[in-house]
Protein backbone atom coordinates (compact mmCIF):
# COMPACT_ATOMS: atom_id res chain seq x y z
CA UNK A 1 24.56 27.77 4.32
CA UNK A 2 21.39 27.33 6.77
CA UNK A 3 19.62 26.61 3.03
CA UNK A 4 21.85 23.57 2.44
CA UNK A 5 21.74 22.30 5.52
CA UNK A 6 18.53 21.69 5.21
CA UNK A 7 18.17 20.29 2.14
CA UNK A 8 20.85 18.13 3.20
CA UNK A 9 18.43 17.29 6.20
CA UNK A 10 15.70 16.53 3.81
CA UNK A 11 17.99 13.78 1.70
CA UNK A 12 19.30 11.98 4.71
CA UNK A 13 15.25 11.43 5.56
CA UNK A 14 14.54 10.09 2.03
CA UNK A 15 17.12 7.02 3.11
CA UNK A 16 16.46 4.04 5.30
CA UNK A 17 19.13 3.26 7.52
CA UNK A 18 21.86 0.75 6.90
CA UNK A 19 22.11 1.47 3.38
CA UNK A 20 18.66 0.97 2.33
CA UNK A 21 17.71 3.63 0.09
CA UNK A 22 13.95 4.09 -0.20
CA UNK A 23 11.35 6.80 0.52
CA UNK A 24 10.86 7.79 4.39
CA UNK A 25 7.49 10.11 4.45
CA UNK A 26 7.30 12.69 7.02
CA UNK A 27 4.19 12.80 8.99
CA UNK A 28 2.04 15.21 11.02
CA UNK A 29 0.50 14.31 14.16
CA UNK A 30 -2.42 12.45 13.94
CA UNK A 31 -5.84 14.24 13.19
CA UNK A 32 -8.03 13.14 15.83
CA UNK A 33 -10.41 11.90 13.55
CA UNK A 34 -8.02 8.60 13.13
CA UNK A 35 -9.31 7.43 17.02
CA UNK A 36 -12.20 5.78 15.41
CA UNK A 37 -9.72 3.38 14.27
CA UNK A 38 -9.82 0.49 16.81
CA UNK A 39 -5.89 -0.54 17.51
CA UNK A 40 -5.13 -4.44 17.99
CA UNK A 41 -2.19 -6.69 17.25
CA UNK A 42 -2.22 -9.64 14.91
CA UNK A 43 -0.40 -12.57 15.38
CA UNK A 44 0.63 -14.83 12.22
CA UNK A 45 0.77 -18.46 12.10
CA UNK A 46 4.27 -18.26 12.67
CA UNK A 47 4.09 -16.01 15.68
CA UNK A 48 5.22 -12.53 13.59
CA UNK A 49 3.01 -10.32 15.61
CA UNK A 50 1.59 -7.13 13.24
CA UNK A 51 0.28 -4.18 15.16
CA UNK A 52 -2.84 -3.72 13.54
CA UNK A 53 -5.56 -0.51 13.13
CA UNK A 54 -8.93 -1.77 11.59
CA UNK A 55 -12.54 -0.04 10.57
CA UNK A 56 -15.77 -2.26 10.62
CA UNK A 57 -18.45 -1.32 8.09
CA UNK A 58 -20.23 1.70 10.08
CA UNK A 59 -23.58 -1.17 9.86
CA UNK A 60 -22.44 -4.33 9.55
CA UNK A 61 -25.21 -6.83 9.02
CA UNK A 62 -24.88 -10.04 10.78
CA UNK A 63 -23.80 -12.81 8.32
CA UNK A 64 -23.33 -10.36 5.44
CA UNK A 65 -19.98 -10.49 3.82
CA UNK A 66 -17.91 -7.23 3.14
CA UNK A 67 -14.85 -5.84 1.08
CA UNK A 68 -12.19 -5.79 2.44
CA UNK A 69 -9.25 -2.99 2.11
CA UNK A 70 -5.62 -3.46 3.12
CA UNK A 71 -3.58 -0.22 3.22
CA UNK A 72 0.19 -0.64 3.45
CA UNK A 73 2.17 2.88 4.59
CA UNK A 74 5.35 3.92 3.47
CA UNK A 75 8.72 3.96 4.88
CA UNK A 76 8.35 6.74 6.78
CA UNK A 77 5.34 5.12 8.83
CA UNK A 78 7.26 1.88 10.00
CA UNK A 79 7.45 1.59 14.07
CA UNK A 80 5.80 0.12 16.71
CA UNK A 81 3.27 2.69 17.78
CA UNK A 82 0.58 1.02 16.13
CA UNK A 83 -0.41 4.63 14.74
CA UNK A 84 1.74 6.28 12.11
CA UNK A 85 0.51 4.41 9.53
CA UNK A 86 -2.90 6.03 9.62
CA UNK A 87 -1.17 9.35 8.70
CA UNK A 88 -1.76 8.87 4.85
CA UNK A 89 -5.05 7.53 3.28
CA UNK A 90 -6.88 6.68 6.48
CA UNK A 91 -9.31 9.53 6.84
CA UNK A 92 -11.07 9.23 3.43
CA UNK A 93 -12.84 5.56 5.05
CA UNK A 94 -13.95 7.62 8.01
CA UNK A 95 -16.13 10.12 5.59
CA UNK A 96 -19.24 9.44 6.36
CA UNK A 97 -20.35 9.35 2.88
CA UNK A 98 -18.11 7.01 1.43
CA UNK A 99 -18.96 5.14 4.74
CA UNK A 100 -22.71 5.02 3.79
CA UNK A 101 -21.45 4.33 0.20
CA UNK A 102 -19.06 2.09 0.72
CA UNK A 103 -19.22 -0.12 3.51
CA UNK A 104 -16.51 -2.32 4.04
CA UNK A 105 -13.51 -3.73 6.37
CA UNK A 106 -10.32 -1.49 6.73
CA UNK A 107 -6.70 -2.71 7.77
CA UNK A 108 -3.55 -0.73 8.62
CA UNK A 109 -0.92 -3.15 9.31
CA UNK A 110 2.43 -1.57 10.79
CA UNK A 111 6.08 -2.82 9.68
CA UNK A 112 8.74 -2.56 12.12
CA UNK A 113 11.50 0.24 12.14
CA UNK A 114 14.65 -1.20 10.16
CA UNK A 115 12.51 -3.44 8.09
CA UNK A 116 11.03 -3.07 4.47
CA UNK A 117 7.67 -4.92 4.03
CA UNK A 118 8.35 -6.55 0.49
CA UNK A 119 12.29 -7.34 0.17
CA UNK A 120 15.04 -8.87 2.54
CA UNK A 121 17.09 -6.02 1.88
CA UNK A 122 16.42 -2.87 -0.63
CA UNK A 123 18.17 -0.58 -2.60
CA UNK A 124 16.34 1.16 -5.14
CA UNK A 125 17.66 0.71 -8.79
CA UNK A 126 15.97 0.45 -12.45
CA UNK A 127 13.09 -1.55 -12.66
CA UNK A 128 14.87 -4.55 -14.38
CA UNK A 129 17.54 -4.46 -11.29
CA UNK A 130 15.01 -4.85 -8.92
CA UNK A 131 14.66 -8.39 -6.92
CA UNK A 132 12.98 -11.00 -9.06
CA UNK A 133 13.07 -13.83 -6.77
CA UNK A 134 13.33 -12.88 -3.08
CA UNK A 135 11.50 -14.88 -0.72
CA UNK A 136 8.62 -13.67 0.98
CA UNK A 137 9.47 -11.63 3.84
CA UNK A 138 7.78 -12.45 7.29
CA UNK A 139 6.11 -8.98 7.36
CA UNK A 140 4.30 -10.21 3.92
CA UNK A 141 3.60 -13.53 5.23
CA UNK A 142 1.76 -11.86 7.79
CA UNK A 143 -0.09 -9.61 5.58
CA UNK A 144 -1.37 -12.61 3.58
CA UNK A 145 -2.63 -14.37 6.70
CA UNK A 146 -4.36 -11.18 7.92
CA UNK A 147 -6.46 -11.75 5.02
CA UNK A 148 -6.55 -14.99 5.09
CA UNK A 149 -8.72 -14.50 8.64
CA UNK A 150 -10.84 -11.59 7.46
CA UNK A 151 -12.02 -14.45 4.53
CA UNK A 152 -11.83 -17.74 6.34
CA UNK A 153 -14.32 -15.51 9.77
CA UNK A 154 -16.67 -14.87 6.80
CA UNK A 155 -16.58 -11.22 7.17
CA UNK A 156 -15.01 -10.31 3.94
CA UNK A 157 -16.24 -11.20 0.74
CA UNK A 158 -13.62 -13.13 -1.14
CA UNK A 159 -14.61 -11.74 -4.40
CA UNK A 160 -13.86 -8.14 -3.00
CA UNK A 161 -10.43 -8.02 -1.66
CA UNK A 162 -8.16 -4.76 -2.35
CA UNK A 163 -5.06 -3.72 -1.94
CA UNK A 164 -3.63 -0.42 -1.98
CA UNK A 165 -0.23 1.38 -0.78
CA UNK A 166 2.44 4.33 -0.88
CA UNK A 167 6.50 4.56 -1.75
CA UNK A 168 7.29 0.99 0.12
CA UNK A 169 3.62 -0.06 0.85
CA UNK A 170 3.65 0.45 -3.51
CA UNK A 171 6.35 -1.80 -3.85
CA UNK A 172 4.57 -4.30 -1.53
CA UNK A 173 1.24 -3.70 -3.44
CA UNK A 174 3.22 -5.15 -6.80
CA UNK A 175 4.89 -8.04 -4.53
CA UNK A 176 1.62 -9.22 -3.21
CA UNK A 177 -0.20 -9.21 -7.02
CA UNK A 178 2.86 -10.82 -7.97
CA UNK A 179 2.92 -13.99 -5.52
CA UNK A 180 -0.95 -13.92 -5.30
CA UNK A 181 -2.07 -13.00 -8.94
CA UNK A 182 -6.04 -14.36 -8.45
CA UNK A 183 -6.57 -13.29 -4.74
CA UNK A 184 -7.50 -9.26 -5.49
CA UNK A 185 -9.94 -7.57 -7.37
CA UNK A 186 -8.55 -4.38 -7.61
CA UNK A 187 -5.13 -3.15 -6.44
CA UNK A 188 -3.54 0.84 -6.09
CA UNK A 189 0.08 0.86 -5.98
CA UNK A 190 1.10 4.47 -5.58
CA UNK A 191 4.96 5.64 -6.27
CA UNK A 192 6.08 2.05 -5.64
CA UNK A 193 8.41 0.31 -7.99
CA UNK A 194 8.79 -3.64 -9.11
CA UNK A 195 11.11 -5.88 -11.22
CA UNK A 196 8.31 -5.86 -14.34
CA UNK A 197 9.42 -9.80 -14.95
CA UNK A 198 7.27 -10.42 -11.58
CA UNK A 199 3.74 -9.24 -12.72
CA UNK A 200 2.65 -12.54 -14.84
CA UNK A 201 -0.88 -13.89 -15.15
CA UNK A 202 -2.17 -10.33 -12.20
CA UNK A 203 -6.46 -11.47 -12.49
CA UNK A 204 -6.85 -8.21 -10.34
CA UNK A 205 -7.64 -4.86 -11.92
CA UNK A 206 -4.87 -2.14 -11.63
CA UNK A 207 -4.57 1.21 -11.18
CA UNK A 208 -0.96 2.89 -10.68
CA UNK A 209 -0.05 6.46 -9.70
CA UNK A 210 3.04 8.17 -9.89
CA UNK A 211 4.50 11.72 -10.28
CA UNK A 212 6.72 12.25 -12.99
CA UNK A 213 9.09 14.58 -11.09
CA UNK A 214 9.14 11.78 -8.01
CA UNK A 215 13.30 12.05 -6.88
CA UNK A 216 12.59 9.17 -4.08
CA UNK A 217 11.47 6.31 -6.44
CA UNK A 218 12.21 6.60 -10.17
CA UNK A 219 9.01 7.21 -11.99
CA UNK A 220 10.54 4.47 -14.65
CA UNK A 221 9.32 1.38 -11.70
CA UNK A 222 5.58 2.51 -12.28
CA UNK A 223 5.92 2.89 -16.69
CA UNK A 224 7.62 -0.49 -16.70
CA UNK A 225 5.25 -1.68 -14.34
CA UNK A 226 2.44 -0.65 -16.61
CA UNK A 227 4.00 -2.05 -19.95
CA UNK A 228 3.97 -5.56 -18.51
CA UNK A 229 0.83 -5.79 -16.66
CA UNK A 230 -0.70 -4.62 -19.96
CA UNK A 231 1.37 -6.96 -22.22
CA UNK A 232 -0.22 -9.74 -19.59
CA UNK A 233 -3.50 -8.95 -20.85
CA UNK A 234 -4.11 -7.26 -17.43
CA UNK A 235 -6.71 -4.31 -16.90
CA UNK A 236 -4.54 -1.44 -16.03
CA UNK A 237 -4.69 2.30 -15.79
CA UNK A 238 -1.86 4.40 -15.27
CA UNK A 239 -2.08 7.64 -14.00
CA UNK A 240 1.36 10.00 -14.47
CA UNK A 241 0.85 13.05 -12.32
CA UNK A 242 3.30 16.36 -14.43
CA UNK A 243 5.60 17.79 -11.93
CA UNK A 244 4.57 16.23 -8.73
CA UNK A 245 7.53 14.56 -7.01
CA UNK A 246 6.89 11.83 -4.30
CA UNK A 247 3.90 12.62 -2.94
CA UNK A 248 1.81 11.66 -5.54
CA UNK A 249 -0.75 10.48 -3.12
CA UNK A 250 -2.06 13.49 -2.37
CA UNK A 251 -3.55 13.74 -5.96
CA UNK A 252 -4.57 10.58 -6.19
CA UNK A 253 -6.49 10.79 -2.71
CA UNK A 254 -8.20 13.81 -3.86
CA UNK A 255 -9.85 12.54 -7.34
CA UNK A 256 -13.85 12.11 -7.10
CA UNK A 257 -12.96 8.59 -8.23
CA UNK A 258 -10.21 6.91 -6.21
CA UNK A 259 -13.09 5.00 -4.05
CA UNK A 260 -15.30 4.60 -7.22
CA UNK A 261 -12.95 3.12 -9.16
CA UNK A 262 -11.78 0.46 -6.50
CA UNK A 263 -15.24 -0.64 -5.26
CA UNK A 264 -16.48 -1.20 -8.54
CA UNK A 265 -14.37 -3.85 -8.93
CA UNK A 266 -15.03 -7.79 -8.08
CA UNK A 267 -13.68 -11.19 -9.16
């Protein structure tokens, strides 16, 4: 009894609220190694306010222009603390190392509680069901004008823009190369999902992860995902991790070439 009870527990917190049925990570508390993130808000054009954690290049060079790496979290990160979305991904920019290797501007935008960061309103279903022509969600709108300012301040090199995100922040990795298909150069949706009809003329390069055991979002949203970016003549790489269910950024975080891969690639 106490056995399904909680596993019970652990399916109600794989489902948003209201119906919404997406992925909802669970978090630890926060290594303290996240403080050297500095925490701001930013405020959009049309006032949506984004509560914002950013990393300046450890020696930034005055007038020098820098990549530039947004990070969206998963569902399970949304809020208003300005700090749960620095639970996944966030400490590998803080390694010195791949600070002195790869020196560049980090953002960790925050979505709201209740809210999804790519769609109106979401329930997950095969790739081909998936929203093919939903507006652009204020959350996204805000995203885009984030780095919008990074490139119009001069502090981010235009050619070197990335993108990379988990379970809903994957979802809004594909929306974002799908309404924006020149502004990356590289891209990492990980266990995200995407109607495939979206992903037309994507310039940036690609790299998707996703387990093949993943019972949060069907594994089917990445394959499809792949098939059509490739048919576009995009580059793509599609990495299929056997028997690892959601959290299939815990591999991908821990290859030698995650940061290799993405900083080796400009427009």
């Amino acid at each position: 009894m106490k056995r399904l009870l909680a596993i019970t527990l652990g399916l109600a917190a794989l489902l948003w609220t209201g119906g919404n049925a997406v992925s909802a990570q669970s978090y630890s508390p926060l290594d303290p190694s996240v403080k050297g993130y500095a925490a701001s808000e930013f405020t959009a054009p049309d006032g949506t306010v984004l509560p914002i954690r950013t990393l300046d290049p450890a020696a930034a060079k005055p007038g020098k222009k820098y990549p530039l790496v947004v990070f969206l979290h998963g569902a399970g990160e949304r809020g208003s603390d300005n700090a749960k979305q620095l639970v996944h991904g966030s400490g590998q920019f803080l390694n010195p190392v791949n600070r002195e290797k790869f020196p560049c501007y980090v953002v960790f935008p925050q979505c709201p509680e209740g809210t999804s960061w790519a769609y109106q309103r979401l329930s997950l279903r095969s790739p081909s069901g998936m929203p093919a022509n939903d507006s652009e969600t204020a959350w996204m709108k805000a995203v885009k004008a984030l780095i919008d300012s990074y490139i119009d301040s001069g502090k981010a090199d235009p050619r070197r823009i990335y993108v990379m995100g988990l379970s809903m922040g994957g979802m809004a990795t594909f929306d974002l190369l799908a309404r924006y298909p020149d502004l990356f150069a590289a891209a990492i949706p990980i266990c995200g999902t995407v109607n495939p009809s979206r992903l037309k003329g994507v310039k940036a390069a690609v790299r998707i992860f996703h387990g093949d055991a993943d019972p949060t979002v069907p594994v089917d949203g990445s394959r499809e995902a792949y098939k059509a970016l490739k048919a576009g003549g995009t580059r793509v790489e599609y990495i299929e991790i056997p028997g690892c269910g959601h959290d299939s950024w815990t591999p991908a975080f821990r290859r030698d070439d995650f940061l290799p891969w993405l900083f080796s690639k400009k427009k």
